[in-house]
Protein backbone atom coordinates (compact mmCIF):
# COMPACT_ATOMS: atom_id res chain seq x y z
CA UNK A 1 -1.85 18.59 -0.71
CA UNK A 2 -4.02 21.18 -1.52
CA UNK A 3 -7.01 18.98 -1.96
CA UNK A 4 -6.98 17.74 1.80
CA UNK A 5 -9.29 19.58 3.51
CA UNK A 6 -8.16 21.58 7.05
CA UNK A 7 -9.86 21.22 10.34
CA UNK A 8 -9.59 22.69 13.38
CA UNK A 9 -9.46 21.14 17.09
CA UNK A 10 -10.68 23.83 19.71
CA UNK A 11 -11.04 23.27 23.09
CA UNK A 12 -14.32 24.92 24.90
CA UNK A 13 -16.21 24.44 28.03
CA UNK A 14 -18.71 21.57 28.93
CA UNK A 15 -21.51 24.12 28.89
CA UNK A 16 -20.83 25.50 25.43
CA UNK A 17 -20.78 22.20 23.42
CA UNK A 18 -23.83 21.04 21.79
CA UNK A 19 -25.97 18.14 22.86
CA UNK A 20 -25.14 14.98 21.08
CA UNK A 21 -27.33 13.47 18.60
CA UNK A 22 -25.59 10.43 18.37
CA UNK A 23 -23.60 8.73 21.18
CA UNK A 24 -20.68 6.24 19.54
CA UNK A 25 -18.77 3.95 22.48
CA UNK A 26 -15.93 3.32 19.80
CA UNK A 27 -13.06 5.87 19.27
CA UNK A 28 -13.10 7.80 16.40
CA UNK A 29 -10.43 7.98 13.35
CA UNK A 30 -10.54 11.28 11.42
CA UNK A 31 -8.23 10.99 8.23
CA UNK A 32 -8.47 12.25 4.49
CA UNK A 33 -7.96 9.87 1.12
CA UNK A 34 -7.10 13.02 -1.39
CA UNK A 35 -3.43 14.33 -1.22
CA UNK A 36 -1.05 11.76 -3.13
CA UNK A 37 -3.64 8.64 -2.72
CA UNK A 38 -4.78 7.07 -5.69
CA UNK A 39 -0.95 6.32 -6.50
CA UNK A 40 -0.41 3.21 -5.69
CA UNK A 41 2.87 3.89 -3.74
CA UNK A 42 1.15 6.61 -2.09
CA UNK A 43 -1.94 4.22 -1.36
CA UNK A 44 0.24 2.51 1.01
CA UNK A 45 2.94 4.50 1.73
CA UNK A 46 0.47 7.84 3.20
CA UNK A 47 -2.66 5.79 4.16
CA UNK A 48 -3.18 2.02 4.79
CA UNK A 49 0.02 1.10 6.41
CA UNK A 50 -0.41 4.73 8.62
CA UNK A 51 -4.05 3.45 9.13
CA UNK A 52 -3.18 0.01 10.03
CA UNK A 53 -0.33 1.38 12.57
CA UNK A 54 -2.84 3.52 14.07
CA UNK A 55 -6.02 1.55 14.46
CA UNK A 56 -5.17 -2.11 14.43
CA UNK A 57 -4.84 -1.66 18.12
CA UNK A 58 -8.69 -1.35 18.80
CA UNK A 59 -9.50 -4.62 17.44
CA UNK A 60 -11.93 -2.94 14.79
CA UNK A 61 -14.06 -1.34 17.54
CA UNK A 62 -13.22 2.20 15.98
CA UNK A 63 -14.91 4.39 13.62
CA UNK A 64 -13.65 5.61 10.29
CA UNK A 65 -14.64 9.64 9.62
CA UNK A 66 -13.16 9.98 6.27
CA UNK A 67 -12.88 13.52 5.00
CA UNK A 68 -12.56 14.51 1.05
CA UNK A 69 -14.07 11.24 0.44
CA UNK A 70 -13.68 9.66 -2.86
CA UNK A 71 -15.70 6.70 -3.94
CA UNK A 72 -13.29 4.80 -5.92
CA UNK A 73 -10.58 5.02 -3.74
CA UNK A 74 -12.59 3.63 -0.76
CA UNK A 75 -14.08 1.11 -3.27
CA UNK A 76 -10.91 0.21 -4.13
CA UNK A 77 -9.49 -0.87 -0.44
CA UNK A 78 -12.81 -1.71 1.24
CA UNK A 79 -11.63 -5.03 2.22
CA UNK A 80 -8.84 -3.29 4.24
CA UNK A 81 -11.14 -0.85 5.88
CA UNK A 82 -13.84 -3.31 6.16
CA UNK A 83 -10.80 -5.58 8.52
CA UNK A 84 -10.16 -2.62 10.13
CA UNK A 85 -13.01 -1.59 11.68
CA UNK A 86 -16.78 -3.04 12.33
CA UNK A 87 -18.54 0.37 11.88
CA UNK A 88 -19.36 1.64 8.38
CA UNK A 89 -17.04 4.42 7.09
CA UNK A 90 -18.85 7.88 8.13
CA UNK A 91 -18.42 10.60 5.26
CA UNK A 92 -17.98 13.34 7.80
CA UNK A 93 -18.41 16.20 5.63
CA UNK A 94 -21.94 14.92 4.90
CA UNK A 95 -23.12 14.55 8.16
CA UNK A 96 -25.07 17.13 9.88
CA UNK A 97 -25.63 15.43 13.17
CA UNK A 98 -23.34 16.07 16.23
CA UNK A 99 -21.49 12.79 16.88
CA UNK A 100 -19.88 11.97 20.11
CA UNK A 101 -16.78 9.75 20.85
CA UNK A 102 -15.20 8.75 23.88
CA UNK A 103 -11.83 9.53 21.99
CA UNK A 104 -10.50 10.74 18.61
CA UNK A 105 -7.07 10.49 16.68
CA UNK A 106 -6.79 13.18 13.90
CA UNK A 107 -4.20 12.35 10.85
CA UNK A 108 -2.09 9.13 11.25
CA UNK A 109 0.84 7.79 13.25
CA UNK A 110 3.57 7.00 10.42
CA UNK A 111 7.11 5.81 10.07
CA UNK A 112 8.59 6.50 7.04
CA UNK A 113 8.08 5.89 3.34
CA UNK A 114 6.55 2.34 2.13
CA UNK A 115 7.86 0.73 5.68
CA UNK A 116 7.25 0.47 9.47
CA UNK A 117 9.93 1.32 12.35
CA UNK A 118 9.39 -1.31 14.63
CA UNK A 119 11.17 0.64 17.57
CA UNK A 120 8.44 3.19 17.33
CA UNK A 121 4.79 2.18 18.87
CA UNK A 122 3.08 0.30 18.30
CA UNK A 123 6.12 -1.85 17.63
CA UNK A 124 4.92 -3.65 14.50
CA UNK A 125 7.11 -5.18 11.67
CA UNK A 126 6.37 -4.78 8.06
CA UNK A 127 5.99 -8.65 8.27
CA UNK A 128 2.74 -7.97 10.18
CA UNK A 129 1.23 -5.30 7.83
CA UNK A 130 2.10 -8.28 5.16
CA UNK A 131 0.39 -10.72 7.16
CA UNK A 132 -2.72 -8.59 7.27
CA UNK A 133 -3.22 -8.16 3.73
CA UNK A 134 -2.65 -11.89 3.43
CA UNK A 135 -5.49 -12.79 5.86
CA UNK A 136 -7.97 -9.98 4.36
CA UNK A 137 -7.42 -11.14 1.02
CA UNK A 138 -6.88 -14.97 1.68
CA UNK A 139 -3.59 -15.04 -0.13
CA UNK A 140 -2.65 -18.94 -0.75
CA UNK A 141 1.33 -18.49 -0.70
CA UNK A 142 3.17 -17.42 1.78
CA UNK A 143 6.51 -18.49 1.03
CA UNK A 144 9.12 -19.63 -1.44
CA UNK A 145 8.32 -23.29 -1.33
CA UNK A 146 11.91 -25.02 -0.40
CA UNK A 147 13.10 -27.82 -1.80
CA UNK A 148 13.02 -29.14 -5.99
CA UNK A 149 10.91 -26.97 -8.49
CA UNK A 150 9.70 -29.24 -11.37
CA UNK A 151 7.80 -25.73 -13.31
CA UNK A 152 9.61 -22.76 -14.31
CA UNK A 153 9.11 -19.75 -11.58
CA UNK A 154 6.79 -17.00 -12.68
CA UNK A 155 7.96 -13.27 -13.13
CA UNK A 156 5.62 -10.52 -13.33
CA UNK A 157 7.05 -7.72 -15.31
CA UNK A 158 5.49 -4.41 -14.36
CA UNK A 159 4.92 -2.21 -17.81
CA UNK A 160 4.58 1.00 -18.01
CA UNK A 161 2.91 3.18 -21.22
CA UNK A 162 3.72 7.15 -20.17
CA UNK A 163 6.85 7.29 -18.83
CA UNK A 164 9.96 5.60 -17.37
CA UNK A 165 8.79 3.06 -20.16
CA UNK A 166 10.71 -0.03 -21.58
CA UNK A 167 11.73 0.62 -25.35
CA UNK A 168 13.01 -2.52 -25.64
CA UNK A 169 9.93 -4.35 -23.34
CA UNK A 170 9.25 -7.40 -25.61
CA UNK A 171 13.05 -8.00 -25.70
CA UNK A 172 13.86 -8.03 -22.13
CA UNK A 173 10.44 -10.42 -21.97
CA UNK A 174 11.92 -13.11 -24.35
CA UNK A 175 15.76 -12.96 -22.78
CA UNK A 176 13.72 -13.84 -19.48
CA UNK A 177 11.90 -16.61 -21.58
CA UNK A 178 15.11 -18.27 -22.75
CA UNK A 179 16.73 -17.89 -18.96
CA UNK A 180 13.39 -19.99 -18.12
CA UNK A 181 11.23 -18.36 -16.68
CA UNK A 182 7.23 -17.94 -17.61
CA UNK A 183 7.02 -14.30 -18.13
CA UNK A 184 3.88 -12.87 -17.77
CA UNK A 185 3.60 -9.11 -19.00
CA UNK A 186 0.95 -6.87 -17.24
CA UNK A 187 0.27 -3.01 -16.33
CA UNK A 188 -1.03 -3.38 -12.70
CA UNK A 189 -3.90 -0.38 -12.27
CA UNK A 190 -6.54 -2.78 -11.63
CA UNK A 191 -9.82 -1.68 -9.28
CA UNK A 192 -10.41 -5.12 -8.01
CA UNK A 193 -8.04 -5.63 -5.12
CA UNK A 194 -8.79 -8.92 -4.43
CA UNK A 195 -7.84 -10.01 -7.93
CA UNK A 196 -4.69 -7.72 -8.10
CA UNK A 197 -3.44 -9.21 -5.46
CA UNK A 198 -3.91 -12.97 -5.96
CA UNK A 199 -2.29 -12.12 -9.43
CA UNK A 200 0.72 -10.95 -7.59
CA UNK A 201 0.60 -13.50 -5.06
CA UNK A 202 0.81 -16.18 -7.34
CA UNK A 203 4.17 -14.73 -9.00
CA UNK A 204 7.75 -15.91 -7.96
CA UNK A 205 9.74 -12.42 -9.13
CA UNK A 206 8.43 -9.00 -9.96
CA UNK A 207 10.45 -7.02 -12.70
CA UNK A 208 9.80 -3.35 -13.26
CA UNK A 209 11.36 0.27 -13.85
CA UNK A 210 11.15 2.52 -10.63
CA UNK A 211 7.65 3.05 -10.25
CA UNK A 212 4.27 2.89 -8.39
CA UNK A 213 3.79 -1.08 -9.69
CA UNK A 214 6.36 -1.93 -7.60
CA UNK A 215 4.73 -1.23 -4.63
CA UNK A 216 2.24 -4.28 -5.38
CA UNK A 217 5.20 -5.90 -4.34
CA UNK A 218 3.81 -6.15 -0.80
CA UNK A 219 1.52 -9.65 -1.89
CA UNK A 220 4.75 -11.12 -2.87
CA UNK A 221 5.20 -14.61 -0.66
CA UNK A 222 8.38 -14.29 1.70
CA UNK A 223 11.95 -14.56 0.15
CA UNK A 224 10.40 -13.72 -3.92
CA UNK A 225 12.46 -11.46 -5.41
CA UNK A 226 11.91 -8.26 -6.66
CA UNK A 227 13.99 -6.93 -9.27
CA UNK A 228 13.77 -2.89 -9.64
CA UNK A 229 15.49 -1.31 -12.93
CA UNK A 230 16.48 1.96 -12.20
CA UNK A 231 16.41 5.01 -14.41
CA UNK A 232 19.24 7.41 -15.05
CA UNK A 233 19.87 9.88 -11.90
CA UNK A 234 17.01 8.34 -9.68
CA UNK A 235 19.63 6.13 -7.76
CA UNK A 236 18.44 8.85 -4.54
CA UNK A 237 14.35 7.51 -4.59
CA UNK A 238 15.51 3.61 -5.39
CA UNK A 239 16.93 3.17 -2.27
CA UNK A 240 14.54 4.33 0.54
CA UNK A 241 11.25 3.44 -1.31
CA UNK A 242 11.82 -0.07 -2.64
CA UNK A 243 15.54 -1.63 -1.98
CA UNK A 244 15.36 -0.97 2.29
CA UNK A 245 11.24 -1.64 1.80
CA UNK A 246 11.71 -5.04 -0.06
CA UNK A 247 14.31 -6.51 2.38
CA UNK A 248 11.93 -5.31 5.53
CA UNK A 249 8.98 -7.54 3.73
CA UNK A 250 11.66 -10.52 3.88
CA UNK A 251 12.02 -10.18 0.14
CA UNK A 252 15.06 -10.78 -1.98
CA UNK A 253 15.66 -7.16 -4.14
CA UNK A 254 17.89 -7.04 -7.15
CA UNK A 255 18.90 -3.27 -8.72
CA UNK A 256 19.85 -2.56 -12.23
CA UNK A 257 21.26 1.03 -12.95
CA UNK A 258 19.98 2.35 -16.46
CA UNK A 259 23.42 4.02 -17.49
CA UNK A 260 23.33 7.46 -19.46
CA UNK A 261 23.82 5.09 -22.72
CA UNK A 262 21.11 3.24 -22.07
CA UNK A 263 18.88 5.97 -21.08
CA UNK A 264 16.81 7.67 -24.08
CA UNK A 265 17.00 11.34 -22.02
């Protein structure tokens, strides 16, 4: 968090402010992408569900003043931020014109970690936040299709090359073959959202060890399953970032507990 930049709110008289160079009618949204984004947990979890909760209620008639921008993170999610407001994004450390806004939210309104509290304002489910990524990236599925399935459901196993890895990967893969299912192995770090998602979207089950992947769970159609291995002594982080998450998304979520045999520590 040392790479978010500070700023300071002071109040002052009328007659001490500068003239304004530029008059906006739209509020104003001040918020940072440094910190933990660029993880895809921490995409969502500190950013675009926060920025959804706090600016989906001016119908894209606000302005974005993004501070320690970075270009491939906006890049990345300019689809979202494109549905979320009309105005283009305003680098604010760049500009060197006094702009003036009727009103201004600094930082975020958030819930808690890769979720939404739908007692707190403004009283949205994770369901919605689901529903928005659907219509900005014109996901086809939305649900588990009921009745009689003639093809064999698709899992997406999540693998992972530094750590928390699979030893056994390609074994796990062809026990899921023989079960019957059409297992499709893939590291998901892609910079094309649109394509990263549609890829997800068009999967029945996502496998993976307790990780960052997992959070691309969120493109999943309703009742898919998600199936999170998890590692020796990280029961604590399994529970409030993907098992309560999943079943708030109207997912089904399956745990397996690595046991100290299993583990390689």
């Amino acid at each position: 968090m040392n790479f978010v930049k500070r700023w300071r709110i002071s109040a002052q008289h009328a007659a001490n402010l500068p003239s304004c160079d530029r008059k906006i009618a739209s509020p104003a949204v001040l918020f940072s992408s440094r910190g933990y984004a660029g993880n895809q947990f921490h995409d969502f979890t500190d950013v675009l569900i926060p920025l959804c909760l706090t600016s989906r209620q001016f119908n894209a008639t606000v302005v974005f003043l993004l501070t320690d921008k970075r270009y491939p993170w906006t890049r990345k999610y300019m689809d979202i931020l494109q549905k979320l407001s009309m105005y283009e994004i305003i680098n604010i450390e760049k500009e060197n014109k006094v702009l003036c806004f009727p009103r201004m939210i600094v930082g975020f309104r958030a819930h808690k970690d890769f979720s939404i509290d739908v007692h707190q304002y403004p009283h949205y489910f994770m369901k919605d936040f689901r529903e928005f990524l659907r219509s900005t990236y014109l996901l086809e599925r939305r649900t588990l299709p009921s009745g009689p399935c003639f093809v064999k459901p698709r899992l997406l196993m999540i693998s992972r090359k530094k750590n928390r890895l699979l030893k056994n990967e390609d074994r796990v893969a062809d026990l899921e073959k023989v079960i019957g299912f059409h297992v499709i192995t893939a590291e998901i770090d892609g910079k094309n959202m649109t394509t990263v998602s549609r890829f997800v979207n068009s999967s029945d089950v996502i496998m993976g060890v307790h990780g960052a992947g997992l959070a691309n769970m969120v493109y999943l159609p309703d009742n898919e399953v998600v199936i999170e291995i998890v590692p020796f002594g990280v029961d604590a982080l399994a529970r409030p970032y993907f098992n309560i998450p999943s079943k708030e998304m109207n997912l089904r979520y399956i745990e397996y507990k690595v046991s100290l045999e299993e583990s390689s520590l």
